[in-house]
Protein backbone atom coordinates (compact mmCIF):
# COMPACT_ATOMS: atom_id res chain seq x y z
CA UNK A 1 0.45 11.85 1.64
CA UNK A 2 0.77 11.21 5.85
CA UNK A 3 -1.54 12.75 7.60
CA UNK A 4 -0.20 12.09 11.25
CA UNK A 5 -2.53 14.87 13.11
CA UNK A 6 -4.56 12.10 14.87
CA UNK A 7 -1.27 9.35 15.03
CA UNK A 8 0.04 8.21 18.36
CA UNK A 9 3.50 7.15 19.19
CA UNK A 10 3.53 4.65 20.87
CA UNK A 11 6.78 4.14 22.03
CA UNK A 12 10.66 5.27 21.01
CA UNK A 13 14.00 4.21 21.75
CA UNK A 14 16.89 6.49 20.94
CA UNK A 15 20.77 5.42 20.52
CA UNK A 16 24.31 7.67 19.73
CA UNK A 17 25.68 6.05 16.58
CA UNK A 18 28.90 6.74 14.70
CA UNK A 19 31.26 5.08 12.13
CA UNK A 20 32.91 3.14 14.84
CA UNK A 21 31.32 1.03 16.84
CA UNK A 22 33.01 1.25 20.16
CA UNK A 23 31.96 5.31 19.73
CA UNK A 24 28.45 4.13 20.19
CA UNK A 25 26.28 4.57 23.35
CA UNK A 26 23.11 2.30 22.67
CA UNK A 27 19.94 2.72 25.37
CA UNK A 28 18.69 0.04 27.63
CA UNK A 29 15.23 1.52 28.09
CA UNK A 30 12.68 3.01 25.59
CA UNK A 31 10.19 5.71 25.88
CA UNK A 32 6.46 5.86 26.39
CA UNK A 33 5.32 9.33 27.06
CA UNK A 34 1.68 9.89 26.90
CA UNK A 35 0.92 13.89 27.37
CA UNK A 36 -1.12 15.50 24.23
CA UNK A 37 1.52 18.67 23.90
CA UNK A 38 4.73 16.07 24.02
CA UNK A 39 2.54 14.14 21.96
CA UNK A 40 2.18 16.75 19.16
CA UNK A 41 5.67 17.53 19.39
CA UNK A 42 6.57 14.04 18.58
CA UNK A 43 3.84 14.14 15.87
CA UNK A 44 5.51 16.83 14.31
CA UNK A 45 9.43 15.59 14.77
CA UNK A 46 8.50 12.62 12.96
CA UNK A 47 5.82 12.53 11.02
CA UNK A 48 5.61 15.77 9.47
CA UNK A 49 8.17 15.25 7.25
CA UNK A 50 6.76 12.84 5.03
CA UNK A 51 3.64 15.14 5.08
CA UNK A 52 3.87 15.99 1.37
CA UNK A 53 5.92 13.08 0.42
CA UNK A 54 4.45 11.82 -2.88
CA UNK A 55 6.59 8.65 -3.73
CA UNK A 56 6.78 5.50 -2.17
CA UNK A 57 8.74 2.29 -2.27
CA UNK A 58 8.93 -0.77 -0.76
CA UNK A 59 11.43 -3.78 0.65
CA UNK A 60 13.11 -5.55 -2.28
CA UNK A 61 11.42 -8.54 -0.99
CA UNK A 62 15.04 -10.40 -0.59
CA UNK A 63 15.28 -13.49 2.38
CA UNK A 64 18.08 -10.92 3.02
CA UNK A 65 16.53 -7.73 3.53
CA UNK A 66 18.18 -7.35 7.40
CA UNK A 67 15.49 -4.09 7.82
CA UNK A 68 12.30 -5.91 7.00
CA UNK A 69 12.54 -8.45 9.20
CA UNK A 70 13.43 -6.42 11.96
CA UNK A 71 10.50 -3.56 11.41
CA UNK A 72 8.43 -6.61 10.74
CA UNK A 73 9.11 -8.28 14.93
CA UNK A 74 8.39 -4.35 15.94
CA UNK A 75 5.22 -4.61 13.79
CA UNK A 76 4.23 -7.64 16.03
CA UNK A 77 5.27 -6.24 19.21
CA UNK A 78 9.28 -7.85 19.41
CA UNK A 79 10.81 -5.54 22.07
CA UNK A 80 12.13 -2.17 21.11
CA UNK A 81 14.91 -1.63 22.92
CA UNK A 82 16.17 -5.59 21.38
CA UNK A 83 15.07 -4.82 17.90
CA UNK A 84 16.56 -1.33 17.64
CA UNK A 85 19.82 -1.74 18.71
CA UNK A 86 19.89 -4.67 15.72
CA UNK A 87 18.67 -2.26 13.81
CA UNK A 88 21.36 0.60 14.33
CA UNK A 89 24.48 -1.81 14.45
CA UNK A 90 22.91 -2.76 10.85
CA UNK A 91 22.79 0.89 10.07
CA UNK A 92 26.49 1.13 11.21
CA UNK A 93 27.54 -1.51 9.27
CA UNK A 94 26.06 -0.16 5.96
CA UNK A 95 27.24 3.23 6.70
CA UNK A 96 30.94 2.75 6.63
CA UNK A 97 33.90 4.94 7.68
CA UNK A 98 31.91 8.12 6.25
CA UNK A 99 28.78 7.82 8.09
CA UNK A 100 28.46 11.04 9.89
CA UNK A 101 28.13 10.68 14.25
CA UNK A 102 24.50 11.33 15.30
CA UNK A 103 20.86 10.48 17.20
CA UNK A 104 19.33 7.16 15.91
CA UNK A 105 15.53 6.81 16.92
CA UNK A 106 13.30 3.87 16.87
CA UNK A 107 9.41 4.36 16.92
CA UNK A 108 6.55 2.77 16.81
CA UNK A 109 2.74 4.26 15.89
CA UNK A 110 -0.29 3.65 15.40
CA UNK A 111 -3.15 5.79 13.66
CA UNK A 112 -0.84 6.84 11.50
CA UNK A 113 -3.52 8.05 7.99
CA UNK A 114 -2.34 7.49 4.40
CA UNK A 115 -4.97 8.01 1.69
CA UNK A 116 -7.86 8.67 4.31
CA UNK A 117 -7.22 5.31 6.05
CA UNK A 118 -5.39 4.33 9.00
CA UNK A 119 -2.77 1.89 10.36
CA UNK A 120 0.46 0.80 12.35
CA UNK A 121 3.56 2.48 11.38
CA UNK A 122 7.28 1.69 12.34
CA UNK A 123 9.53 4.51 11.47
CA UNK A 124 13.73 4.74 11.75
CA UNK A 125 15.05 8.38 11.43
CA UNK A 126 18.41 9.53 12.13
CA UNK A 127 19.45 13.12 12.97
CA UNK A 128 23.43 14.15 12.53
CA UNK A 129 22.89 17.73 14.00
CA UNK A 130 21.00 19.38 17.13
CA UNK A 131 19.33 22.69 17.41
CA UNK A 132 20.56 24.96 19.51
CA UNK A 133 17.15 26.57 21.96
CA UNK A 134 16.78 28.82 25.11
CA UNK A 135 15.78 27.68 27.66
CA UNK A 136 14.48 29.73 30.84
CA UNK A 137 13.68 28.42 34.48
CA UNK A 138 12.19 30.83 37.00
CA UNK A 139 12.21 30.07 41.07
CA UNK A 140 10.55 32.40 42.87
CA UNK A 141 11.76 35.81 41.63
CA UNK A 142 14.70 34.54 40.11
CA UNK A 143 15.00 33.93 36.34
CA UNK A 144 18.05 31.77 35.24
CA UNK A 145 18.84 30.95 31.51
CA UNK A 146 20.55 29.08 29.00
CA UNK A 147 21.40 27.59 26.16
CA UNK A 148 21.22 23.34 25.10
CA UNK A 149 21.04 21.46 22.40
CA UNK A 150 18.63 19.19 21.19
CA UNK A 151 16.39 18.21 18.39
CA UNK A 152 13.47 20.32 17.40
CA UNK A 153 12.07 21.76 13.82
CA UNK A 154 14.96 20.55 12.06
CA UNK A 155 13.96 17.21 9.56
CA UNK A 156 15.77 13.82 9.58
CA UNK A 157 19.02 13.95 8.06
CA UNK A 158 17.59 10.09 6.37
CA UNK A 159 14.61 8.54 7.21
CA UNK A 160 12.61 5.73 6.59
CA UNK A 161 8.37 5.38 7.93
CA UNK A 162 7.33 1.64 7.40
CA UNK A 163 3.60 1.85 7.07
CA UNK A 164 1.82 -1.54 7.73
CA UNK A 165 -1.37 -1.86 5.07
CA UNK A 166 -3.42 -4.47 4.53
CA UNK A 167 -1.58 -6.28 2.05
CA UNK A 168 2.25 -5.00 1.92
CA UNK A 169 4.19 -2.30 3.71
CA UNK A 170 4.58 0.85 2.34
CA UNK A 171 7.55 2.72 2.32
CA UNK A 172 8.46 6.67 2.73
CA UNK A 173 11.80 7.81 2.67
CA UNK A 174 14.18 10.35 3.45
CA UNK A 175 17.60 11.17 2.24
CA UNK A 176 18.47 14.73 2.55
CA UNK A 177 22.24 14.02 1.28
CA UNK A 178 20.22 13.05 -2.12
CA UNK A 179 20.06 9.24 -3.40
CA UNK A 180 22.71 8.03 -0.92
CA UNK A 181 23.43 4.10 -1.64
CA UNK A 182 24.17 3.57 1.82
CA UNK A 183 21.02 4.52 2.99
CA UNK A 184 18.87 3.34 0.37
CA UNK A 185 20.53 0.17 -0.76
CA UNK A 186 22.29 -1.25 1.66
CA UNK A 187 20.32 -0.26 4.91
CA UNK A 188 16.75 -0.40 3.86
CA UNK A 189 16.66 -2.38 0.45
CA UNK A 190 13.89 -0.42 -1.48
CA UNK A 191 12.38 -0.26 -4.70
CA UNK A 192 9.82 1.73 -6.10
CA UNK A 193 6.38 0.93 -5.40
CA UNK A 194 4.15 -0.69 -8.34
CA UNK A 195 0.75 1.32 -7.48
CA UNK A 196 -1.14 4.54 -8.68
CA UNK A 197 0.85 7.09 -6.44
CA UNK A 198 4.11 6.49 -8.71
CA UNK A 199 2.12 5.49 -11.67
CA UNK A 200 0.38 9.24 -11.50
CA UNK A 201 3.70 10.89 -10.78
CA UNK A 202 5.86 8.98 -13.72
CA UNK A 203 2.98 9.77 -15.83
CA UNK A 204 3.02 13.52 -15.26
CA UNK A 205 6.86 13.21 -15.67
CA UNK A 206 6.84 11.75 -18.78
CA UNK A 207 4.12 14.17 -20.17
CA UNK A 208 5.64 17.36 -18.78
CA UNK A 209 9.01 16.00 -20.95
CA UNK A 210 7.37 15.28 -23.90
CA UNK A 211 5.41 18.46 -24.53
CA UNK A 212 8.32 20.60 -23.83
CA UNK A 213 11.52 17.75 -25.35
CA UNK A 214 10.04 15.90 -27.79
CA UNK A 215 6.80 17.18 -29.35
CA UNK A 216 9.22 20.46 -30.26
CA UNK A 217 11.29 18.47 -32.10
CA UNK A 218 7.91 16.34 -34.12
CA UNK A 219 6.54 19.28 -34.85
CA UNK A 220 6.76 23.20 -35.05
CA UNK A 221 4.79 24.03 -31.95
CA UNK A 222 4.67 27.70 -30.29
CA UNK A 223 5.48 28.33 -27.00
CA UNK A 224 1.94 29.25 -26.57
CA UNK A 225 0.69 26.10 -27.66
CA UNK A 226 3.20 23.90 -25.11
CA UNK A 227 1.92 25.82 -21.96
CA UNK A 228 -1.34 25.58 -22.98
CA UNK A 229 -0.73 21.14 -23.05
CA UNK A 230 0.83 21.88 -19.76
CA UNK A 231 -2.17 23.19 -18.30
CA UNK A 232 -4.61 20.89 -20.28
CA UNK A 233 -2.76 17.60 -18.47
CA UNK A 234 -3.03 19.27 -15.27
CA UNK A 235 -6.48 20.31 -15.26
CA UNK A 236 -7.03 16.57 -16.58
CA UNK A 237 -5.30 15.03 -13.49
CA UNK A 238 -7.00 17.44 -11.15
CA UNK A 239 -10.61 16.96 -12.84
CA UNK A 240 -10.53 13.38 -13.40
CA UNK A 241 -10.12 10.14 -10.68
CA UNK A 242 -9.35 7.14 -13.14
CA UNK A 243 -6.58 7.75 -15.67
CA UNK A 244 -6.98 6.02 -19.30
CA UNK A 245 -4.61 6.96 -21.63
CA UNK A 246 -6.40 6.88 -24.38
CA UNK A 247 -8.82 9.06 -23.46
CA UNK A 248 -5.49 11.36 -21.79
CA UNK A 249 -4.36 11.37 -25.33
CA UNK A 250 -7.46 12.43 -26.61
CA UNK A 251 -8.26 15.39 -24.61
CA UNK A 252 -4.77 16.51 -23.90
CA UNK A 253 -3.35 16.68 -27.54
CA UNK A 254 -6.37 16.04 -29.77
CA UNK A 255 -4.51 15.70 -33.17
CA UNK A 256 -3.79 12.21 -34.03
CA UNK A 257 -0.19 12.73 -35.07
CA UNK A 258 0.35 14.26 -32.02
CA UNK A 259 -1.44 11.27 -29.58
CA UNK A 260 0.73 8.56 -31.68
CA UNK A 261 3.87 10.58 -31.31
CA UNK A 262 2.76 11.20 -27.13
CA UNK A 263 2.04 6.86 -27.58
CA UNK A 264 5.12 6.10 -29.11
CA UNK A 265 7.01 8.42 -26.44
CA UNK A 266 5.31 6.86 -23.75
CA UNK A 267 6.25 3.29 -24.64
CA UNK A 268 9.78 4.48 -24.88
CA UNK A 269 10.23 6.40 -22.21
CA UNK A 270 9.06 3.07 -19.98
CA UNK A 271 11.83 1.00 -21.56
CA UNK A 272 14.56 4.07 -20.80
CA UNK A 273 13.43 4.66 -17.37
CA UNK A 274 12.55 0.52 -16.53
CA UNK A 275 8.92 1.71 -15.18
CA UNK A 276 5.97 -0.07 -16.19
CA UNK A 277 2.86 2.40 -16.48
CA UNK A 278 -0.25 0.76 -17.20
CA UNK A 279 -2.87 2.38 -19.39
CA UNK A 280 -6.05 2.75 -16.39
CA UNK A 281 -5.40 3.42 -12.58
CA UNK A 282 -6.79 5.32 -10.18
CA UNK A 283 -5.05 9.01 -9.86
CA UNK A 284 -3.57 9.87 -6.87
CA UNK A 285 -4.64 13.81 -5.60
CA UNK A 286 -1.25 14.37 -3.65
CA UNK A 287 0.91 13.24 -6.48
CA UNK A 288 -1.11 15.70 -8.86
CA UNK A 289 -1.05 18.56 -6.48
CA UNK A 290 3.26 17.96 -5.81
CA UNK A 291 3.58 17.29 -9.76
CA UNK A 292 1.71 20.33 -10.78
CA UNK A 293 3.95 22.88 -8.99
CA UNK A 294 6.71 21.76 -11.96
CA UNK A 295 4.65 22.38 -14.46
CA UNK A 296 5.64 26.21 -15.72
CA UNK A 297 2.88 28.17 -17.15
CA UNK A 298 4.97 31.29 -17.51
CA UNK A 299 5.91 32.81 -21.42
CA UNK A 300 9.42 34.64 -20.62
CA UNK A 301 10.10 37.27 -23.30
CA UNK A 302 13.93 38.79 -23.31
CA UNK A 303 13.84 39.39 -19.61
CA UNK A 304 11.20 42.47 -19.80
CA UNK A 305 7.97 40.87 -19.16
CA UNK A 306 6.40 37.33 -17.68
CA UNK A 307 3.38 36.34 -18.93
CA UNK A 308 1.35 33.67 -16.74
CA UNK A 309 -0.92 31.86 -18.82
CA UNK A 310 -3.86 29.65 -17.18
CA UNK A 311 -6.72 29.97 -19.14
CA UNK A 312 -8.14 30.62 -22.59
CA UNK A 313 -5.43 29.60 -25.27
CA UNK A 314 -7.09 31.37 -28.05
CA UNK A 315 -6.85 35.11 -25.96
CA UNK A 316 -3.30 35.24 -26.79
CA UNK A 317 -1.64 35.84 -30.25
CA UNK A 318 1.38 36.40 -31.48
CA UNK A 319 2.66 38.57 -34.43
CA UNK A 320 5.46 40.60 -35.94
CA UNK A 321 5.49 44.36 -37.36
CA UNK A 322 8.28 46.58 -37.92
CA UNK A 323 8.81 47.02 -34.29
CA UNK A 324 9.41 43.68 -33.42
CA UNK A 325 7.50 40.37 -32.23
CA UNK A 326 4.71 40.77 -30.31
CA UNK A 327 2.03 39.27 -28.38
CA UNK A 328 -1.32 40.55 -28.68
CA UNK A 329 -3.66 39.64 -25.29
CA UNK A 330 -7.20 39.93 -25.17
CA UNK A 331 -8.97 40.46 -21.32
CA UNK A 332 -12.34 41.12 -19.81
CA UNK A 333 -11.69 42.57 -15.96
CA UNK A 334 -8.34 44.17 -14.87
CA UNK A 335 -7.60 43.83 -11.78
C-alpha cells in the first residue's frame, strides 16, 4: 500500500522513553542526514513496514485528539525537536506503568507514494528492543572488532505513518503486541477509515465467511462447490476495478436463493460488525492481493492427499463405491 522507494526523510528526532518519566532522556537536536545509502536505510527502517499494510484509519476527529494536532504543526513545519518531545510525554502518559522502556522516533517525509500518488508524511514509531550487529574497523593492518547494539531489520514494536492527502490524513498503523488500547485509543485516537481500501477488504471478509459459515448451513453445498465461490470472488476482485454488488451477486453465486441469502448476510453482517459497505466503489488491488492469500483453495481428505483446486469446477467429481468415497479428476498435461 506504501511505496517509499523514491520517499525522503526529511528529518528525525529520537528520544529514550519509559514508564517513568524522570527515566527519560529526551534530545535537544534532530537529524537531517542527506547520503542516498543512509537514506535507503532509513527508507527501509521506517517505511517498509507498512509496505503491504492494507487497512487504514484515521483521527477520531475529537477537539481532543492530543496526536493530531501535534502531527498536524509537524505537517506545517512546527519544530521537531518541540513537537516530539510533546509528543512522547503524551505517549508516556497513555502508556502507563506497563509501557515497556525503549527508542521513540519522530520523522518527517516527503514523497512518500500511496495508490500511485505522492505526498508529505509524518510518522511516530517506537522500538522496545535493539539488534545486536558486528561491527569491524581496520587501521592500517590492524583489524579490531565488536559487538553494539542498535536498530536495524527489526520492525516497530507500534507505529503510526500520518500520510497528508489532499483532503484528510490517512492513517497506517502498527501494533505488534496486537490491538493494544494504549496505543490505539488513547495515544493516537483512530478509527477505521470510510473509503474503498476497507470497503474491499470487509467485503472479501464477509464473503469468505459466508460461503464457508453460512451458505453451509442454507443449503447442502459440497466442499467442491465452496472452493470453487472462493475462487470465483477472487478472480472477480482481481478482474474487475468498480465493485457493484449486484452484479458480485450475480456472477459469484448465480442462483437467486443463494444471492438473497449472500444479500440478507451482507446486511447483517454490517449491523454485527458496525461497518457500513456501500453497494459500488472502486476496488482496491493491494487489499485484493493481501485478502486473497486467506482464501483456501485446498480439498483436505483424511490427511492422505491435498487437492488444490483453481480452475475448472466441473473437472472434479465426487462418488462412492464399495471402497470408499472418492474423487474422480479429469486433466489434460501432467506436469
Amino acid at each position: 500500500m506504501v511505496n517509499g522507494k523514491e520517499a525522503f526523510v526529511d528529518e528525525i528526532v529520537l528520544h529514550r522513553i519509559a514508564a517513568q518519566e524522570e527515566a527519560c532522556v529526551f534530545s535537544d537536536f534532530s537529524a537531517v542526514i542527506k547520503g542516498e545509502e543512509e537514506q535507503q536505510f532509513l527508507r527501509k527502517l521506517f517505511l517498509r513496514p507498512f509496505t503491504n499494510m492494507a487497512f487504514t484509519c484515521e483521527f477520531d476527529g475529537s477537539k481532543a485528539n492530543v496526536l493530531q494536532g501535534l502531527c498536524a504543526k509537524l505537517h506545517k513545519g512546527a519544530d521537531i525537536v518541540e513537537s516530539s518531545v510533546a509528543i512522547a510525554k503524551h505517549v508516556i502518559a497513555a502508556g502507563g506503568e506497563d509501557m515497556p522502556e525503549g527508542d521513540l522516533i519522530a520523522a518527517r517525509f516527503s514523497e512518500v507514494e500511496v495508490a500511485g500518488a505522492v505526498y508529505d508524511a509524518v510518522g511516530i514509531f517506537k522500538f522496545d528492543d535493539k539488534e545486536v550487529f558486528l561491527e569491524s574497523k581496520h587501521k592500517g593492518k590492524a583489524i579490531s572488532l565488536g559487538l553494539k547494539r542498535g536498530l536495524g531489520n527489526n520492525k516497530p514494536n507500534k507505529a503510526c505513518l500520518v500520510v497528508y492527502m489532499e483532503k484528510e490524513a490517512t492513517l497506517f498503523i502498527i501494533d505488534n503486541e496486537g490491538n493494544t488500547a494504549w496505543w490505539q485509543k488513547d495515544v493516537i485516537r483512530s478509527r477505521p477509515k470510510k473509503d474503498h481500501v476497507n470497503s474491499t477488504t470487509d467485503v472479501m471478509q464477509l464473503t469468505k465467511t459466508f460461503i464457508t459459515e453460512q451458505l453451509p448451513e442454507d443449503f447442502v453445498v459440497e466442499k467442491t462447490d465452496q472452493i470453487d465461490l472462493l475462487n470465483r470472488s477472487v478472480q472477480y476482485f482481481k478482474e474487475h476495478t468498480q465493485f457493484d454488488r449486484q452484479e458480485f451477486a450475480e456472477e459469484v453465486f448465480q442462483d437467486e436463493k443463494a444471492i438473497h441469502s449472500f444479500n440478507q448476510y451482507s446486511d447483517r453482517y454490517q449491523e454485527e460488525h458496525n461497518v457500513e459497505l456501500g453497494n459500488s466503489f472502486a476496488i482496491s488491488p493491494d487489499a485484493v492481493k493481501k485478502q486473497a492469500r486467506v482464501f483456501k483453495s485446498v480439498l483436505k481428505l483424511d490427511k492422505n492427499f491435498h487437492v488444490y483446486i483453481h480452475g475448472d469446477r466441473s473437472k472434479i467429481e465426487r462418488g462412492q463405491d464399495g471402497q470408499g468415497k472418492f474423487y474422480k479428476i479429469y486433466y489434460e498435461q501432467e506436469s
